[in-house]
C-alpha atoms as a PDB file:
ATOM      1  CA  UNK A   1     136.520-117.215 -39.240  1.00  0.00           C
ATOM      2  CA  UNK A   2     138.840-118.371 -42.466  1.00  0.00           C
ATOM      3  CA  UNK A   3     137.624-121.684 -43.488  1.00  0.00           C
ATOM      4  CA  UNK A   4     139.566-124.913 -41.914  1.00  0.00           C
ATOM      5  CA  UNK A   5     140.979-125.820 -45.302  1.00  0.00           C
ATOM      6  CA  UNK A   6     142.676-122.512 -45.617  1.00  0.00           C
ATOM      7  CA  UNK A   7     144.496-122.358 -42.638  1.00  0.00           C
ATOM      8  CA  UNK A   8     145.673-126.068 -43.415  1.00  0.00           C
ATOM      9  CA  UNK A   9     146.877-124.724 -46.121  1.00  0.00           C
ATOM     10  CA  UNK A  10     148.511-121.434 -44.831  1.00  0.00           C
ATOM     11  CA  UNK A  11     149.846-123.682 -41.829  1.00  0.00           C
ATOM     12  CA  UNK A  12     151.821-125.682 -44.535  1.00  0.00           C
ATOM     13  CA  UNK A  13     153.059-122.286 -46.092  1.00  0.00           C
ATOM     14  CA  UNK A  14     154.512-121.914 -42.904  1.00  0.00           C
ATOM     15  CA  UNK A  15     156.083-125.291 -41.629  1.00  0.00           C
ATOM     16  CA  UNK A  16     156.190-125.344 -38.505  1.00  0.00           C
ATOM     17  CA  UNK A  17     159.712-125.374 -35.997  1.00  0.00           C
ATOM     18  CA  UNK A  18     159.271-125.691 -32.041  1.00  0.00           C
ATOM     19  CA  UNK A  19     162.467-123.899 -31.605  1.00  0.00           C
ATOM     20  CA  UNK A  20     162.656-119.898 -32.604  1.00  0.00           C
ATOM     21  CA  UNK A  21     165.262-119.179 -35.580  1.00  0.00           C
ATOM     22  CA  UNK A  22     165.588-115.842 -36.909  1.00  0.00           C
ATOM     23  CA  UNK A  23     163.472-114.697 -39.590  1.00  0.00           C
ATOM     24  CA  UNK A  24     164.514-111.116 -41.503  1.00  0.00           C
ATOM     25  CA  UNK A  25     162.543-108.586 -38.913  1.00  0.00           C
ATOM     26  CA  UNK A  26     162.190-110.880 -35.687  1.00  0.00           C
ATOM     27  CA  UNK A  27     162.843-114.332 -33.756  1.00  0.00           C
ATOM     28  CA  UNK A  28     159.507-116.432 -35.008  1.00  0.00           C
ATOM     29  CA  UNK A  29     158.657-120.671 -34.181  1.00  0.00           C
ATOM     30  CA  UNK A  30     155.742-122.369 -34.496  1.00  0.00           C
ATOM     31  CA  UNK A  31     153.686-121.562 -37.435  1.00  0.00           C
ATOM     32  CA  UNK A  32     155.407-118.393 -38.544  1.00  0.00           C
ATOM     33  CA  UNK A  33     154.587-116.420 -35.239  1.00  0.00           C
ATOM     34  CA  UNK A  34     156.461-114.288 -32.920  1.00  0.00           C
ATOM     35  CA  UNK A  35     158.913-115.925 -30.555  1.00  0.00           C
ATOM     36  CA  UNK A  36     158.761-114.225 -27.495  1.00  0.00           C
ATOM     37  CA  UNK A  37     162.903-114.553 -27.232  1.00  0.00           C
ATOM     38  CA  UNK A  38     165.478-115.875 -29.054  1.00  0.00           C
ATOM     39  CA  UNK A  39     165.978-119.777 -28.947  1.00  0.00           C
ATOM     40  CA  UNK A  40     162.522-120.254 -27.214  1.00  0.00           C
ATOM     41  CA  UNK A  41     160.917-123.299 -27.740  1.00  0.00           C
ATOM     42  CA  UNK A  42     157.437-124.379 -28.210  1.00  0.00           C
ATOM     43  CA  UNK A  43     155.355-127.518 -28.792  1.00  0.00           C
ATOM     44  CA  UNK A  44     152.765-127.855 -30.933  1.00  0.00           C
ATOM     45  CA  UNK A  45     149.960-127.676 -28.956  1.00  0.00           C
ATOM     46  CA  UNK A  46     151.414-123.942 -28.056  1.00  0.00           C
ATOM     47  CA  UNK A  47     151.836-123.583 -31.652  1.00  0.00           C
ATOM     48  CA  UNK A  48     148.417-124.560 -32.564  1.00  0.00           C
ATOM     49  CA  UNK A  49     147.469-121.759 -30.169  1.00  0.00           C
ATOM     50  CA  UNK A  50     149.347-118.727 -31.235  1.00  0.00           C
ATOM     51  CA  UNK A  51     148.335-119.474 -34.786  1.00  0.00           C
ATOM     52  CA  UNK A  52     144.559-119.450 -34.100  1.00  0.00           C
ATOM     53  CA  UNK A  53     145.124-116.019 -31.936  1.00  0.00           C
ATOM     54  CA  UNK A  54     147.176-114.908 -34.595  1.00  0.00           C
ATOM     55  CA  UNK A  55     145.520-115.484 -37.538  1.00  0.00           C
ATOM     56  CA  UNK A  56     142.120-114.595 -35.758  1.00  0.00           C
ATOM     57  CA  UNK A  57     143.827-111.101 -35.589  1.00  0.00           C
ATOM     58  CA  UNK A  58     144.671-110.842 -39.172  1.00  0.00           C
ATOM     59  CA  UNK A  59     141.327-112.152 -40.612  1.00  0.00           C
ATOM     60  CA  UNK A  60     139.366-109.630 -38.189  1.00  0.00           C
ATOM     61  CA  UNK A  61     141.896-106.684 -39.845  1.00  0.00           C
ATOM     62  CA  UNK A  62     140.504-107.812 -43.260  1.00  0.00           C
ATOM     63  CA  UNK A  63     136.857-108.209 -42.309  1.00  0.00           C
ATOM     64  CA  UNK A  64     136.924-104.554 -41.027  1.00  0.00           C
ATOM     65  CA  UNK A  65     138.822-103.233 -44.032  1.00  0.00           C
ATOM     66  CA  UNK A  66     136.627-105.521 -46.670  1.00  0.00           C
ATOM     67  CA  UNK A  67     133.409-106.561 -45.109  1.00  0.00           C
ATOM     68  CA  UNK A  68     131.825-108.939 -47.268  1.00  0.00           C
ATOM     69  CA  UNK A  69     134.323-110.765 -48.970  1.00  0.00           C
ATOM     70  CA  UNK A  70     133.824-114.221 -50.442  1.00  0.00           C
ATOM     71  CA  UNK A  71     135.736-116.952 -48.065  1.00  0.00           C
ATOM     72  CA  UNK A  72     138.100-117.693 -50.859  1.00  0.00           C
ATOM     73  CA  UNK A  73     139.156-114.052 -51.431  1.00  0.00           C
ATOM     74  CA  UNK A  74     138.840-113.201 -47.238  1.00  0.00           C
ATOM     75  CA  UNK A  75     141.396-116.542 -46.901  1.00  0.00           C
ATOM     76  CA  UNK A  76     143.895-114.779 -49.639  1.00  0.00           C
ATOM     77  CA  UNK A  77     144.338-111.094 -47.884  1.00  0.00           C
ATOM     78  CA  UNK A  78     144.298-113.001 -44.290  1.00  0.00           C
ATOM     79  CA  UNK A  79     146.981-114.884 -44.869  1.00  0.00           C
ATOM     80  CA  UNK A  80     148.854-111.867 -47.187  1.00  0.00           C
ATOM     81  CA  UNK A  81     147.944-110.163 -43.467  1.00  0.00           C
ATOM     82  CA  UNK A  82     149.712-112.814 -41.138  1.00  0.00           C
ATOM     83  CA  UNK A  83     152.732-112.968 -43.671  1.00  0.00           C
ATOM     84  CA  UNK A  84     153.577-109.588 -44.740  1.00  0.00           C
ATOM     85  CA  UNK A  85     151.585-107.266 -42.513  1.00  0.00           C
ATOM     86  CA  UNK A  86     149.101-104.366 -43.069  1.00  0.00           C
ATOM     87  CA  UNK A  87     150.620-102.172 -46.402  1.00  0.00           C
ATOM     88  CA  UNK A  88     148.519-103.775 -48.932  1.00  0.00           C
ATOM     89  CA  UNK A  89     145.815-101.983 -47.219  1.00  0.00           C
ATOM     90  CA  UNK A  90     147.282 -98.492 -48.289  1.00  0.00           C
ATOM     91  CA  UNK A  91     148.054 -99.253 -51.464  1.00  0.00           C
ATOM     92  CA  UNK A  92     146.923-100.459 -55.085  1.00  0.00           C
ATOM     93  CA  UNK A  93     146.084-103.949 -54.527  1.00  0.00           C
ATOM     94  CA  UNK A  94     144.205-102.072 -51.039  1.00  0.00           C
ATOM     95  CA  UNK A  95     142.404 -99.882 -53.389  1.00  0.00           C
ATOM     96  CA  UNK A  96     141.673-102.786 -55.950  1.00  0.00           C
ATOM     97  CA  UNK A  97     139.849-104.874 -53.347  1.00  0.00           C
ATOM     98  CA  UNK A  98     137.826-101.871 -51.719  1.00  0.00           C
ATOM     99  CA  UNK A  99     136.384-101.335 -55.228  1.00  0.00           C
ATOM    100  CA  UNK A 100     135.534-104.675 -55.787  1.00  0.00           C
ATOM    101  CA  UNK A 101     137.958-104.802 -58.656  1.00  0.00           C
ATOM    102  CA  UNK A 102     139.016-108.571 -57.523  1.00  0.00           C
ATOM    103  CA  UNK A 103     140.697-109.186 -61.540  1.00  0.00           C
ATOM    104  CA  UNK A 104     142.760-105.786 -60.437  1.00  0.00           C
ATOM    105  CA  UNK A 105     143.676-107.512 -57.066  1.00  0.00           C
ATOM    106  CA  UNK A 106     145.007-111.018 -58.187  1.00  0.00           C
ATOM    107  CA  UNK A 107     147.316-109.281 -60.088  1.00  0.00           C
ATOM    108  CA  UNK A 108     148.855-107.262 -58.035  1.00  0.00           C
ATOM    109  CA  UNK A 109     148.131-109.862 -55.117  1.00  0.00           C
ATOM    110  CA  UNK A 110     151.337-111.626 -57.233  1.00  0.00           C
ATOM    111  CA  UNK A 111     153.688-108.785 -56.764  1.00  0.00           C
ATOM    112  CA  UNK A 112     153.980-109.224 -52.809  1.00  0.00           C
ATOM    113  CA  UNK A 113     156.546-111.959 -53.757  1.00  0.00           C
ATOM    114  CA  UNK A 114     159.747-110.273 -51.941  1.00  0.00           C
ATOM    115  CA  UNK A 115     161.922-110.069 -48.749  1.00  0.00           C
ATOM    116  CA  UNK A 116     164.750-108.262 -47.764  1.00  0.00           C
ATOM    117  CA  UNK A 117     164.755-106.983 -50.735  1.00  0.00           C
ATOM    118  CA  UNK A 118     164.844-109.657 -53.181  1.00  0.00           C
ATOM    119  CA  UNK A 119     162.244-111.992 -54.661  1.00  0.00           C
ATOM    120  CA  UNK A 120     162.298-115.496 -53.194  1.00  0.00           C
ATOM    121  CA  UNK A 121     160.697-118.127 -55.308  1.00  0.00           C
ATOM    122  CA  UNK A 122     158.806-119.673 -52.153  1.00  0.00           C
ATOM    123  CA  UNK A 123     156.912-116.372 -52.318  1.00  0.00           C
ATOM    124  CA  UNK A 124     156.545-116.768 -55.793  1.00  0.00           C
ATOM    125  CA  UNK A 125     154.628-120.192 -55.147  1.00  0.00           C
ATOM    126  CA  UNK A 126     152.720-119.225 -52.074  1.00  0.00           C
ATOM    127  CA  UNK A 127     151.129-116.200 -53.790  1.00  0.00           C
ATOM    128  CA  UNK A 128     150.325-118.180 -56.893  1.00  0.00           C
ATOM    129  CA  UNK A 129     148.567-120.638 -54.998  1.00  0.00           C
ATOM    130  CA  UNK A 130     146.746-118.217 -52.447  1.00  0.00           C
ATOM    131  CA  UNK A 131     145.380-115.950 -55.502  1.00  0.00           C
ATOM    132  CA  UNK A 132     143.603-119.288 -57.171  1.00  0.00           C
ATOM    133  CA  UNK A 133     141.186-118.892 -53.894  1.00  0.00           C
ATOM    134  CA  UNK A 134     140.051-115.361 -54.942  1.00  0.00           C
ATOM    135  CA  UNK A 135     136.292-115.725 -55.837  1.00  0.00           C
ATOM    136  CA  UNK A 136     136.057-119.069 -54.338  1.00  0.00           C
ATOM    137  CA  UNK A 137     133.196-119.569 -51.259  1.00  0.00           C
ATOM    138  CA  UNK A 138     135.731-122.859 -50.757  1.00  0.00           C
ATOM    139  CA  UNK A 139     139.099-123.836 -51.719  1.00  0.00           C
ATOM    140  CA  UNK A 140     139.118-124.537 -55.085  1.00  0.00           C
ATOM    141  CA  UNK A 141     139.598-128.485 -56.668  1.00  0.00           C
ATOM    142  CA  UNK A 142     139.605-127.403 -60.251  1.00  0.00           C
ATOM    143  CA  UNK A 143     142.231-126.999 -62.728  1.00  0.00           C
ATOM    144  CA  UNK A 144     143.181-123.530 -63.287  1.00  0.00           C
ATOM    145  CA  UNK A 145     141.932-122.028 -66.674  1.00  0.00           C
ATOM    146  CA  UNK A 146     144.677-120.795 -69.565  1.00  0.00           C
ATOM    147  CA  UNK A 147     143.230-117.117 -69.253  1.00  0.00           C
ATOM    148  CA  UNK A 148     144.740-117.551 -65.402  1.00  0.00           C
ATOM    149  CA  UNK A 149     147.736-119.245 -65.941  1.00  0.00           C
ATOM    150  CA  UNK A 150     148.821-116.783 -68.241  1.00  0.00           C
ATOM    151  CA  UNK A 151     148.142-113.840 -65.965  1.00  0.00           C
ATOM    152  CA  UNK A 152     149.939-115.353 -63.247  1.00  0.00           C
ATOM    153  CA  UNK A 153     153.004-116.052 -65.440  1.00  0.00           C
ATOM    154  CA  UNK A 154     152.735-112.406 -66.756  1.00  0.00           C
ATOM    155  CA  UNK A 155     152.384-111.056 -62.976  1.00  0.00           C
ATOM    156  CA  UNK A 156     155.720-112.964 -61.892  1.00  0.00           C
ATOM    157  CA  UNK A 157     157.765-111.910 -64.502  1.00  0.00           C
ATOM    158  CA  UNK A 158     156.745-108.066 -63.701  1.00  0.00           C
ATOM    159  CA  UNK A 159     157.605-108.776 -60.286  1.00  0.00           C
ATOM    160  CA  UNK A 160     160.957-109.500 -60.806  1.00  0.00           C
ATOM    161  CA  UNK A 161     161.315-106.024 -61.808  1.00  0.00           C
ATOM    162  CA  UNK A 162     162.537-103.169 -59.260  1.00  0.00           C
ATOM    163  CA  UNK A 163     159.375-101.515 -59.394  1.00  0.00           C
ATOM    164  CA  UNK A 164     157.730-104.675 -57.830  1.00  0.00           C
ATOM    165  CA  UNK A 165     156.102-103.966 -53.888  1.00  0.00           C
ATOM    166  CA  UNK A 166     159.631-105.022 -51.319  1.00  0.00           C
ATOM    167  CA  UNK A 167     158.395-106.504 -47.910  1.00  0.00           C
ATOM    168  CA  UNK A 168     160.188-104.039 -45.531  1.00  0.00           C
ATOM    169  CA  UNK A 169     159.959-104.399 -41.776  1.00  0.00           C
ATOM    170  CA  UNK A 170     157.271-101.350 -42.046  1.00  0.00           C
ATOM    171  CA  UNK A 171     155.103-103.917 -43.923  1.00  0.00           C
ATOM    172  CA  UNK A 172     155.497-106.292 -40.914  1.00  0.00           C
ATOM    173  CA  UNK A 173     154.278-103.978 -38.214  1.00  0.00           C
ATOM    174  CA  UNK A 174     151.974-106.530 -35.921  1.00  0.00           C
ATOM    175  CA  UNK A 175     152.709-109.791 -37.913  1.00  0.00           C
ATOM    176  CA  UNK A 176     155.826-112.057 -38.779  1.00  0.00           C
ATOM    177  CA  UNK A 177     157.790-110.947 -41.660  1.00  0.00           C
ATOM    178  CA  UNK A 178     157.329-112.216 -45.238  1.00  0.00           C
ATOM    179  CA  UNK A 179     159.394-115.385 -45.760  1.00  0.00           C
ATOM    180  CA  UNK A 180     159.547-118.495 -47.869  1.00  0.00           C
ATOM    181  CA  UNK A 181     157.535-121.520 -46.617  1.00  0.00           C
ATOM    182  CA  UNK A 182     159.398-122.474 -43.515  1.00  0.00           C
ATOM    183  CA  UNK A 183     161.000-126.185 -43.547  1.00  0.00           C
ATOM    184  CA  UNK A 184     159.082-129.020 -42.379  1.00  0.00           C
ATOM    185  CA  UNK A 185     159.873-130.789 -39.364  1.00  0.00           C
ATOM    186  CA  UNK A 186     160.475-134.461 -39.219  1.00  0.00           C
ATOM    187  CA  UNK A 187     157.086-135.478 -37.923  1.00  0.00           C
ATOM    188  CA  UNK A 188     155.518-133.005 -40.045  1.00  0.00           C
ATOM    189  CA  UNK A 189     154.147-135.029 -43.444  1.00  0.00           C
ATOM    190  CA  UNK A 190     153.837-133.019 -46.800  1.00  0.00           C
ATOM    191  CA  UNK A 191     150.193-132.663 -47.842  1.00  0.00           C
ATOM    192  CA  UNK A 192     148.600-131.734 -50.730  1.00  0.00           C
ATOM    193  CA  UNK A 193     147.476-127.891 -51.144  1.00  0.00           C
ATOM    194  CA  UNK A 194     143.789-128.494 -51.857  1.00  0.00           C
ATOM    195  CA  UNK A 195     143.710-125.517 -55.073  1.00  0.00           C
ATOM    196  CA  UNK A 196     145.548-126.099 -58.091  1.00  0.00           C
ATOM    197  CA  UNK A 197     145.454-129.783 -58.427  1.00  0.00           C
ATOM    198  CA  UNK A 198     147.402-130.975 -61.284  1.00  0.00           C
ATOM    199  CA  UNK A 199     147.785-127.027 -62.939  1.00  0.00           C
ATOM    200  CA  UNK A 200     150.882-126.188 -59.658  1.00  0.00           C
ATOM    201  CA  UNK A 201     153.776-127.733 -61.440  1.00  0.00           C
ATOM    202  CA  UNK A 202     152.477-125.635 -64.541  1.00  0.00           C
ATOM    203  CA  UNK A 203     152.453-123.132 -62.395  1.00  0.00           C
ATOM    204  CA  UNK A 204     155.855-123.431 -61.407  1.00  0.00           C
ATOM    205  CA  UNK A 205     157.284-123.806 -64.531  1.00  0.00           C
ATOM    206  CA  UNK A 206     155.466-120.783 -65.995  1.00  0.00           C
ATOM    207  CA  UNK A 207     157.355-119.106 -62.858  1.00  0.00           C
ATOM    208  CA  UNK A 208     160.625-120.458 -63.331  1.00  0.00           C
ATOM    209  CA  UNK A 209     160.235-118.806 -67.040  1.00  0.00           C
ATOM    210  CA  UNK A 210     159.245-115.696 -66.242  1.00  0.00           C
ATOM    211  CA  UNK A 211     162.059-115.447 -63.973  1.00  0.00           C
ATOM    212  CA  UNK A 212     164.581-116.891 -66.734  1.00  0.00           C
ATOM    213  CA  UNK A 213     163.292-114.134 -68.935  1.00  0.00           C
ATOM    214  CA  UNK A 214     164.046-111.700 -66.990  1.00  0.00           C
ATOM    215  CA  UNK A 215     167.741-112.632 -66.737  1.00  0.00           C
ATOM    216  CA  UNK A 216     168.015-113.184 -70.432  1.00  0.00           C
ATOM    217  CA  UNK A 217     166.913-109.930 -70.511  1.00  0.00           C
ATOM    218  CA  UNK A 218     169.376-108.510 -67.734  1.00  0.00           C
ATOM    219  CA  UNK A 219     172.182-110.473 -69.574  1.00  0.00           C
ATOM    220  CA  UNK A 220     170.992-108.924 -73.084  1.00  0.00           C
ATOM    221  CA  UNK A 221     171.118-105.224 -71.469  1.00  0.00           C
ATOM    222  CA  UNK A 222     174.534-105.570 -69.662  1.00  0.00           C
ATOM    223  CA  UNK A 223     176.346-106.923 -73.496  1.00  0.00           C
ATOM    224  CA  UNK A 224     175.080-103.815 -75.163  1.00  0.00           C
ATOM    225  CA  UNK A 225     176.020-101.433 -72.355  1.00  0.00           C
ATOM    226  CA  UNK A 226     179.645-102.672 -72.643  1.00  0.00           C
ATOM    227  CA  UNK A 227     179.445-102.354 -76.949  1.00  0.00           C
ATOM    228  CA  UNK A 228     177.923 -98.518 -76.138  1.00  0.00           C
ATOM    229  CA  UNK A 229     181.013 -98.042 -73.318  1.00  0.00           C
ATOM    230  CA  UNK A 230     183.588 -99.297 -75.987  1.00  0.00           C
ATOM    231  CA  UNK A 231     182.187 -97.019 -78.689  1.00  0.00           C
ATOM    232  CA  UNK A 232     182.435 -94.007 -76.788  1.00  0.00           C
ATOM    233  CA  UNK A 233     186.008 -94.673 -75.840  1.00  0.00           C
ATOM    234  CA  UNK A 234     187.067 -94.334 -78.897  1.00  0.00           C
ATOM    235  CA  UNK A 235     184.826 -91.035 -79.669  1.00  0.00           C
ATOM    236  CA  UNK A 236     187.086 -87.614 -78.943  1.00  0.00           C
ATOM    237  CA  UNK A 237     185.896 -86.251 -75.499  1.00  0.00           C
ATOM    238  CA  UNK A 238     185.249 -82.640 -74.910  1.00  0.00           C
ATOM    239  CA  UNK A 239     186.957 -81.041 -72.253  1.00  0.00           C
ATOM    240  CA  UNK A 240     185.164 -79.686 -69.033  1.00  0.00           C
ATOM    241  CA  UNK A 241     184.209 -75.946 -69.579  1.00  0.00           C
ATOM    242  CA  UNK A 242     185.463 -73.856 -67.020  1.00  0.00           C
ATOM    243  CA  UNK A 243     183.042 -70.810 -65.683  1.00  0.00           C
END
């Protein structure tokens, strides 16, 4: 079973809501789990249960696919599992992991940052913060190293790109869809996730530049696409050949 510490932590990914909302694939409450109808309404003793059945189901899916794994690492693809489903498994970060390549897997752990088709920053966050516990046999309480920050920063701003993994409902096949960390509810305190310390508003802000790049970038491409457009208006235009 994933250590208690992790599924605090993946528990506060989620937030929890006692009454179902729609969620981009399905109706969900509780901790991120299936409603069984639209507008149904748990407690959080109900809650508590689906999430332990739930996320029992996605760490034995991981044990079978990676026996072995270090808690830390197990903790990361389990909760990838309960949030986005099953693809990872059939694809590079899949094949990463099964080799034991776990530098490989962090970064493209960072890609699985989208839904409906576009990347939400909450994702952004909640993979940066799940990939510190790769390697770890407990959550981690030290800062993160330069080397690290650096990748992650690197891995978010490649993410933004089109060729980054979408979360598609055929990602989602037994589990909730991928979303950003749900609101919390009024008796619900904010805690402390217990892995990147002091380094998660670096973090952040290594995030929120990456994805400021990228729209520099966007910006730069779109003003010298319109110079290329006016040039060629004023070039003679040959004719279409006929036959």
């Amino acid at each position: 079973m994933v250590d208690t510490s992790y599924l605090d932590a993946i528990k506060q990914f989620e937030g929890y809501a006692g009454e179902a909302r729609w969620d981009y694939a399905q109706n969900t409450n509780g901790y991120g789990t299936k409603a069984r109808y639209a507008g149904e309404v748990i407690d959080k003793a109900e809650a508590e249960r689906r999430f332990s059945s739930e996320i029992q189901k996605a760490a034995d899916i991981v044990d079978k696919f990676a026996p072995g794994l270090d808690d830390g690492s197990k903790a990361a693809l389990t909760s990838l599992t309960y949030n986005a489903g099953t693809a990872w498994m059939q694809s590079g970060l899949g094949q990463a992991v099964a080799s034991g390549d776990l530098d490989k897997a962090k970064s493209l752990f960072l890609q699985y940052n989208k839904a409906g088709g576009a990347t939400l920053d909450g994702l952004v966050q909640r993979r940066l913060q799940e990939v510190a516990w790769f390697g770890q046999g407990v959550p981690a309480t030290q800062g993160v190293s330069a080397g690290f920050a650096a990748m992650a920063s690197a891995a978010s701003a490649s993410a933004v790109s089109q060729s980054s993994p979408i979360m598609s409902p055929s990602m989602r096949t037994a589990y909730r869809p991928a979303t950003i960390a749900s609101p919390m509810s009024a008796d619900s305190s904010p805690q402390n996730f217990p892995t990147l310390g002091s380094d998660q508003m670096l973090l952040s802000l290594l995030s929120k530049m990456a994805q400021q790049n990228g729209a520099d970038n966007r910006s730069s491409d779109d003003k010298k696409s319109n110079r290329d457009s006016n040039e060629s208006s004023r070039m003679p235009q040959a004719s279409p050949r006929v036959g």
